[in-house]
Protein backbone atom coordinates (compact mmCIF):
# COMPACT_ATOMS: atom_id res chain seq x y z
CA UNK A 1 -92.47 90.39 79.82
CA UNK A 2 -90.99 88.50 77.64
CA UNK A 3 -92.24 87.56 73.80
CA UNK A 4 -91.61 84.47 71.86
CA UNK A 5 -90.86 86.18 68.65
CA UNK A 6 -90.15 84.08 65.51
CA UNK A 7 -87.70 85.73 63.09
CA UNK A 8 -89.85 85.32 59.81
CA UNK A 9 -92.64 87.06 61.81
CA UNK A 10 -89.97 89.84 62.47
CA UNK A 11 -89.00 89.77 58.75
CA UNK A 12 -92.79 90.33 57.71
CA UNK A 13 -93.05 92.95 59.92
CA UNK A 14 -89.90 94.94 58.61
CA UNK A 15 -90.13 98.08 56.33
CA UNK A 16 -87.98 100.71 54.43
CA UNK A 17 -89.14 104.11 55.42
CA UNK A 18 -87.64 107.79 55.05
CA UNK A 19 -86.25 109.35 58.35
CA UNK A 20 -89.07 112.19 58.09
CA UNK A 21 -91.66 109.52 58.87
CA UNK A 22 -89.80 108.51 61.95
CA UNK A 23 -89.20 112.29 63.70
CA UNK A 24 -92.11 111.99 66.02
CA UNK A 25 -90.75 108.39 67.32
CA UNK A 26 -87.10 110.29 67.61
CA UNK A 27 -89.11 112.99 69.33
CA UNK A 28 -90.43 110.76 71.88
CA UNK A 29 -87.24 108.87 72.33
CA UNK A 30 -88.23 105.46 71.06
CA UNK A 31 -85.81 105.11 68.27
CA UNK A 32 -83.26 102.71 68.51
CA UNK A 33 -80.34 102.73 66.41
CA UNK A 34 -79.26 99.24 65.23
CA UNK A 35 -75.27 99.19 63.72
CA UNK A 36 -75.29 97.97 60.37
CA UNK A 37 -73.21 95.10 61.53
CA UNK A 38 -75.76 93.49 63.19
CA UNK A 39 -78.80 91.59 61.90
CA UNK A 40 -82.11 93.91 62.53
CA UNK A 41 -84.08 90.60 62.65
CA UNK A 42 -81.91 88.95 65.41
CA UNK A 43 -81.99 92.76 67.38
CA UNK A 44 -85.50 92.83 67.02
CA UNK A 45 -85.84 89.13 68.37
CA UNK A 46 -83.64 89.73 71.40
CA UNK A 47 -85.05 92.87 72.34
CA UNK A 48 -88.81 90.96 71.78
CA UNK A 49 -87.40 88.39 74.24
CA UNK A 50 -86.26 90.89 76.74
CA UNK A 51 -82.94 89.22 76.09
CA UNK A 52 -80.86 92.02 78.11
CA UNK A 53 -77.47 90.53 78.49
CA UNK A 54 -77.20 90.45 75.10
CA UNK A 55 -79.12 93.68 74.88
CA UNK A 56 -76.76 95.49 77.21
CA UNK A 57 -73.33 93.68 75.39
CA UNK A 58 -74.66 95.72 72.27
CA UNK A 59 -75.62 98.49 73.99
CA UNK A 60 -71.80 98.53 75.59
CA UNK A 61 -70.00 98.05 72.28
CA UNK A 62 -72.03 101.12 70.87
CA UNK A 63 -74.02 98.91 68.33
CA UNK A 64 -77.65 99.45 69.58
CA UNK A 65 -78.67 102.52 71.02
CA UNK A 66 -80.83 105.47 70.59
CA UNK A 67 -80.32 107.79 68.34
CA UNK A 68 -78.29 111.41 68.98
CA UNK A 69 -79.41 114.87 68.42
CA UNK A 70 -76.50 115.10 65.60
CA UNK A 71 -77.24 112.08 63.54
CA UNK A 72 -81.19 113.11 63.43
CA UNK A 73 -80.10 116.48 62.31
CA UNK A 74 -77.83 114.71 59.62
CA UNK A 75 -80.62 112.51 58.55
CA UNK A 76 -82.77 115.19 58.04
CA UNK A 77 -81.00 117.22 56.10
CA UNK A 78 -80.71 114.27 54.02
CA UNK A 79 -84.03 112.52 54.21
CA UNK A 80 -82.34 109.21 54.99
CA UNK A 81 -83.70 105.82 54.91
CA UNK A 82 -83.65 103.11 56.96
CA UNK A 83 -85.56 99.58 57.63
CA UNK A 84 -87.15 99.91 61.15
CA UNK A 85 -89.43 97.17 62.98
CA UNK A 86 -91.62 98.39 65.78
CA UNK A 87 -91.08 96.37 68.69
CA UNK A 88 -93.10 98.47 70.93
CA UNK A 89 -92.92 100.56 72.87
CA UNK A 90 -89.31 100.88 70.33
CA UNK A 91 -88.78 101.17 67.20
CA UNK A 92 -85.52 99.66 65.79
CA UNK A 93 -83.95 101.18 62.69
CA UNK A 94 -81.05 100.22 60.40
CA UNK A 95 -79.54 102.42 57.93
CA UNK A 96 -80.45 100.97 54.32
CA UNK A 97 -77.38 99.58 52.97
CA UNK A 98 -75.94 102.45 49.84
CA UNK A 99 -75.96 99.03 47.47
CA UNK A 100 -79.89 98.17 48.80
């Protein structure tokens, strides 16, 4: 089902949080990576709005995804941080910028 999702809801919604305090969502396969290219907000909104052809054009072009075995292992040895929005039953995460 699709939900009308406005993007300064989204924004209020978004956080910065450390990668160890997303392992159990990685664990249970509900992260989803979000290239730093695109705009979290406008991810968040399409995947809110069940929006899947441009959902799958993403997906295709290796810019939204979930997240591998081999970059969890690199973000934990480095306790990396990201901005994620729960979009259930997903959470989307975004690297944080090295200049944020």
């Amino acid at each position: 089902m699709a939900v009308d999702t406005d993007l300064s809801d989204l924004n209020r919604e978004t956080a910065r949080i450390r990668w160890r305090e997303l392992q159990t969502h990685f664990a249970a396969g509900r992260l989803v990576l979000v290239a730093r290219e695109l705009d979290l907000l406008q991810a968040a909104q399409a995947c809110a709005r069940d929006d899947s052809a441009q959902v799958a054009a993403w997906m295709h072009n290796g810019q939204l995804g979930p997240v591998s075995d081999d970059q969890a292992r690199q973000w934990q040895a480095e306790d990396a941080q990201f901005w994620a929005l729960v979009i259930k039953p997903w959470v989307l995460i975004q690297p944080v910028a090295e200049d944020s």
